[in-house]
Protein backbone atom coordinates (compact mmCIF):
# COMPACT_ATOMS: atom_id res chain seq x y z
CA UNK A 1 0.00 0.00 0.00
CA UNK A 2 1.12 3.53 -1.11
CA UNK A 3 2.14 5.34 1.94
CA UNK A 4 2.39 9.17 2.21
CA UNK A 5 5.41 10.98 3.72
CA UNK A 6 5.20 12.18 6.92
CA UNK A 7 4.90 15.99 7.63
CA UNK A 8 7.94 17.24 9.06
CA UNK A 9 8.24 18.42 12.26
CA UNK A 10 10.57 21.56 13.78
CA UNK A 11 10.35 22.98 10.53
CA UNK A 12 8.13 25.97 9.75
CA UNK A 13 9.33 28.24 7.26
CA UNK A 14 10.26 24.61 4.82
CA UNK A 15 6.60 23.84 5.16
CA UNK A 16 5.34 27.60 4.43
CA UNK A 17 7.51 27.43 1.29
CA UNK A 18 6.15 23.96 -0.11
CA UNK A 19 2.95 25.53 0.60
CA UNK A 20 3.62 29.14 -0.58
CA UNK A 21 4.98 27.51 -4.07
CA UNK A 22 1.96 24.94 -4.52
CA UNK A 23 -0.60 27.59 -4.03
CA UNK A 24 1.20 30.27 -6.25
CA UNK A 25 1.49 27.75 -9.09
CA UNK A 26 -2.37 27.09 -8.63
CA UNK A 27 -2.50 30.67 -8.20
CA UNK A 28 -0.64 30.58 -12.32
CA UNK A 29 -2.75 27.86 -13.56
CA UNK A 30 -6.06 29.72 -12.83
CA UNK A 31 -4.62 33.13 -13.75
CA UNK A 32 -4.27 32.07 -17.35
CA UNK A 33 -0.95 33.07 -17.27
CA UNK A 34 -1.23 36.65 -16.22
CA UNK A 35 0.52 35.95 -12.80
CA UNK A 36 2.95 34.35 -14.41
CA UNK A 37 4.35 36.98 -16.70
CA UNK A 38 3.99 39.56 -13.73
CA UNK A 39 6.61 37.43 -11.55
CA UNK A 40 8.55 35.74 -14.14
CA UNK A 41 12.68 36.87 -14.10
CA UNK A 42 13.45 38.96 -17.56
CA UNK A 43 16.15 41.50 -17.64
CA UNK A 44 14.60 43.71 -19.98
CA UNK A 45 11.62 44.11 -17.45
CA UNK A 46 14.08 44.28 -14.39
CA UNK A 47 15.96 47.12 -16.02
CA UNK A 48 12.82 49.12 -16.38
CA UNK A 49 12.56 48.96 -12.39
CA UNK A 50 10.66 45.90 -11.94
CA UNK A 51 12.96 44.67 -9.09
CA UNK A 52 10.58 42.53 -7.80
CA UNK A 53 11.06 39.85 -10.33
CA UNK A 54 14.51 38.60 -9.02
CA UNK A 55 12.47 37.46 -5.83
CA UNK A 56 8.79 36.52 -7.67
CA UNK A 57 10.73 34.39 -10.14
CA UNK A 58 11.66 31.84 -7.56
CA UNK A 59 8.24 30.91 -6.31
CA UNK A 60 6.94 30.48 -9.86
CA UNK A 61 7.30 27.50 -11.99
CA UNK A 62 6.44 26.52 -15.88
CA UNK A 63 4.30 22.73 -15.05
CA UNK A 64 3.35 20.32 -12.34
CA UNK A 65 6.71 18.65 -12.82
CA UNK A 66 8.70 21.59 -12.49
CA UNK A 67 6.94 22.48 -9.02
CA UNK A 68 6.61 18.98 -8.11
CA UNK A 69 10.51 17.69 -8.32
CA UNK A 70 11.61 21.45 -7.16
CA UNK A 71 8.98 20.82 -3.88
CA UNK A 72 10.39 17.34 -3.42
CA UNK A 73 14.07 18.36 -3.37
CA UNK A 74 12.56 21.36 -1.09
CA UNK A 75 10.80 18.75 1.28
CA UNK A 76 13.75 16.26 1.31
CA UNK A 77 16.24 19.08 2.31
CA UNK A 78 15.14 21.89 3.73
CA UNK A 79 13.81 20.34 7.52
CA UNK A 80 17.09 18.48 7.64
CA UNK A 81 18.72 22.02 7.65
CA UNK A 82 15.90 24.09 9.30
CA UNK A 83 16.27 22.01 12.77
CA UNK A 84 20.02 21.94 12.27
CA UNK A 85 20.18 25.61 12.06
CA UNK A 86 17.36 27.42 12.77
CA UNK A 87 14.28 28.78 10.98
CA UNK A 88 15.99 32.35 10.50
CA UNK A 89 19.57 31.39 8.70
CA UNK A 90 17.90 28.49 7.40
CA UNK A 91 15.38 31.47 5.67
CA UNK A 92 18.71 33.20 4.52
CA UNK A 93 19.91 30.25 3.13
CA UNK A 94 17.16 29.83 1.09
CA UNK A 95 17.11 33.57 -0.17
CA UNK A 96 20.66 34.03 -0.63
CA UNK A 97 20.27 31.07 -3.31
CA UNK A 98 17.21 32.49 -4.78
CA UNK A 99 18.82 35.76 -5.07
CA UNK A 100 22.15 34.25 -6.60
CA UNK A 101 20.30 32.43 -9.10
CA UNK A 102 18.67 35.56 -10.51
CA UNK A 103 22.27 37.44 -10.61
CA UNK A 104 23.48 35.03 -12.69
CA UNK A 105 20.74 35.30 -14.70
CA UNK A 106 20.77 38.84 -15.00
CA UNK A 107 24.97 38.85 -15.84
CA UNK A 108 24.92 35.83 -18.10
CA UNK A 109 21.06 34.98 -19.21
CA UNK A 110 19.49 38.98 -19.39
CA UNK A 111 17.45 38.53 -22.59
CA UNK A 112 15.89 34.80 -21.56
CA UNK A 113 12.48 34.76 -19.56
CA UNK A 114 13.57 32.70 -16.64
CA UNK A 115 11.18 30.86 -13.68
CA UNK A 116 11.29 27.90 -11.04
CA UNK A 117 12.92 27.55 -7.10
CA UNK A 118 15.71 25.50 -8.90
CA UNK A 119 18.57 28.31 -7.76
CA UNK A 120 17.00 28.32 -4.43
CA UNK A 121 16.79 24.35 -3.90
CA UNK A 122 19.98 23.63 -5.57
CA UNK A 123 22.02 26.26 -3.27
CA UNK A 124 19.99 24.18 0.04
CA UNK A 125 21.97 21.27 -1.93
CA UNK A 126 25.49 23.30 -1.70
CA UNK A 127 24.61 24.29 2.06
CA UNK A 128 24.52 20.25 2.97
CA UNK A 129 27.34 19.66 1.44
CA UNK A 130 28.84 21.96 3.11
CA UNK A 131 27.62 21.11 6.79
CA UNK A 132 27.97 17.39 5.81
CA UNK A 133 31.88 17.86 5.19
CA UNK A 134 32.68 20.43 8.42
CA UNK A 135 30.69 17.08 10.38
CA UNK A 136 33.56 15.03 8.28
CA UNK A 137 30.86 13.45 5.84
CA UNK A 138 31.22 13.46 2.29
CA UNK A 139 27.69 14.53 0.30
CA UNK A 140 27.48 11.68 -1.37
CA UNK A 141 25.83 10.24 1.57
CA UNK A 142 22.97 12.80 1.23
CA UNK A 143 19.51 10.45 0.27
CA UNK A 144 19.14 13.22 -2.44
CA UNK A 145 22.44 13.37 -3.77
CA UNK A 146 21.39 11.84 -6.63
CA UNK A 147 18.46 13.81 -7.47
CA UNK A 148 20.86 16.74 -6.63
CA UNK A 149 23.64 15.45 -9.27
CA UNK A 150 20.04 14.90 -11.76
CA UNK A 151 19.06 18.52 -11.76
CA UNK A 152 22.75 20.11 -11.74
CA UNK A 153 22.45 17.98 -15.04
CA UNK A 154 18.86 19.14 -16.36
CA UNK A 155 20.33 22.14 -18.28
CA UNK A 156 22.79 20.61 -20.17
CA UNK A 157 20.10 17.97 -21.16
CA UNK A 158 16.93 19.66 -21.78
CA UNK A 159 16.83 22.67 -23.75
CA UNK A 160 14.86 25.76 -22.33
CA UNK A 161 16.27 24.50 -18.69
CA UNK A 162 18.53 27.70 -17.15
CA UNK A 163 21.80 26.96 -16.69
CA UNK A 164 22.94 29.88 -15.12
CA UNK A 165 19.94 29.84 -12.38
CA UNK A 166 21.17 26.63 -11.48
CA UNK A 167 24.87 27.19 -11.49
CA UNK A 168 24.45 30.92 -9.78
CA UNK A 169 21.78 28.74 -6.99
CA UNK A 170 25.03 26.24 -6.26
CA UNK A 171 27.51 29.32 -5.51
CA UNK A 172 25.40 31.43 -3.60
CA UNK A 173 24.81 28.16 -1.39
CA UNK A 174 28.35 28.17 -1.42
CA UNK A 175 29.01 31.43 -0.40
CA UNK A 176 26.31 31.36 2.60
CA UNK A 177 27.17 27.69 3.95
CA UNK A 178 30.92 28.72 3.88
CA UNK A 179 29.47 32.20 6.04
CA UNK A 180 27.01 30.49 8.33
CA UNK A 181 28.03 27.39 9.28
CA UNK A 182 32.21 27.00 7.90
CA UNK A 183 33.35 29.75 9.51
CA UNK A 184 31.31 29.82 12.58
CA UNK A 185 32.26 26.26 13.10
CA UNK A 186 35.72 27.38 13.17
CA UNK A 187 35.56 30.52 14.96
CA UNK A 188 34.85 30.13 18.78
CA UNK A 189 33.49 33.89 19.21
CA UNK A 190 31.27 33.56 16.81
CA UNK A 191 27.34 33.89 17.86
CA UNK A 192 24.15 33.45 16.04
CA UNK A 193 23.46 37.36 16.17
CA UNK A 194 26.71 37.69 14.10
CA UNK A 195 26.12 35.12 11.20
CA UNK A 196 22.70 36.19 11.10
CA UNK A 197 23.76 39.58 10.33
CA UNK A 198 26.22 37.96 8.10
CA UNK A 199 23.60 35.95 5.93
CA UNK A 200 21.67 39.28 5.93
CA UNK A 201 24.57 41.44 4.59
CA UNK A 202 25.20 38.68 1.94
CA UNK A 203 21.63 39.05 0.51
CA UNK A 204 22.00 42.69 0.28
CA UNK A 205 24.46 42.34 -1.68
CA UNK A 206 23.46 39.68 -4.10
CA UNK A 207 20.44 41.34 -4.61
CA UNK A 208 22.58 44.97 -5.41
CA UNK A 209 24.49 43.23 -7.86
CA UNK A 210 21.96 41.58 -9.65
CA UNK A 211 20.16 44.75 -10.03
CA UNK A 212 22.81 46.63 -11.10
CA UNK A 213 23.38 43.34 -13.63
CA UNK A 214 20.11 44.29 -15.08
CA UNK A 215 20.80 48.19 -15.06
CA UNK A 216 24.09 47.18 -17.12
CA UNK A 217 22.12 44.63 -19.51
CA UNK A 218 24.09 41.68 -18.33
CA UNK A 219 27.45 41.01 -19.92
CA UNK A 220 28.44 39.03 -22.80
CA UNK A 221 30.38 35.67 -23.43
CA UNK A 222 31.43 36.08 -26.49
């Protein structure tokens, strides 16, 4: 018999952001697709002052699969790190990879409409590994490290699949485990309060590059 997972316990703001991204997605399919091109991440748009989009973007996705495998990867990490660390820099976690996402976007991707919590999930991924090798682990022993390693992959396999909102998710996870949990680890001083203020500090500035990314109209490769 089919048995349904278990609702997580200890971990609030993980279960307010499954729920927040299955009702917005409803929220898309009954709006005809109005909501969707008033959230979705596009430079041009951003440029114009539409700052909003770098955060909208992430809790907006293109079909039931796209919510449903970003919501599992959501459900299978995000508690695991919640209790570990807290609701609050678990929440900066989260955002921090969100907002890297859409930099990267708006350096390497301005012109392309872009959508999904794939940054924000896939820099949760980074954070584990990170906590999983200060605890002397290696992340391949992560459940999900497979699905992980599958939608690192996704962009290189299906076209229309951002590659630079999944690569800019990974190094703003990165960036925030190393801030939040490496170096506190390592520094005996260090107190909540200060990596909190930390995290904060590090989405400020994500967020002021990526807008100044769109003011610029990205950079080119080539």
């Amino acid at each position: 018999m089919f048995k349904l997972p278990s609702i997580p316990t200890g971990a609030p703001v993980s279960l307010a952001l499954i729920a927040l991204n299955i009702a917005l997605y409803l929220g898309q399919m009954a709006s005809g697709g109005s909501m969707t091109n008033a959230g979705l991440l596009y430079g041009p748009l951003v440029q114009e002052g539409q700052w909003w989009r770098l955060l909208t973007s992430g809790f907006l996705h293109g079909s039931l699969l796209h919510v449903g495998f970003n919501m599992y990867l959501l459900y299978m990490l995000g508690p695991q790190l919640e209790r570990s660390f807290g609701s609050l820099r678990f929440s900066l976690m989260y955002l921090s990879s969100l907002v890297g996402g859409a930099l990267t976007v708006m350096l390497f991707d301005w012109d392309q409409a872009t959508l999904g919590a794939s940054a924000a999930v896939l820099g949760l991924a980074a954070v584990m590994g990170i906590a999983l090798h200060e605890r002397g682990m290696k992340p391949q022993q992560s459940p999900v490290f497979g699905l992980v390693v599958l939608n690192l992959a996704l962009p290189l396999l299906v076209p229309g699949i951002s590659f630079w909102g999944h690569f800019g998710g990974v190094l703003a996870g990165l960036l925030i485990g190393y801030l939040v949990i490496w170096l506190p680890a390592r520094s005996q001083g260090a107190s909540t309060s200060n990596t909190v203020s930390i995290g904060a500090a590090a989405i400020v500035l994500l967020t002021a590059l990526a807008i100044m990314a769109a003011k610029l109209g990205g950079v080119s490769l080539g």
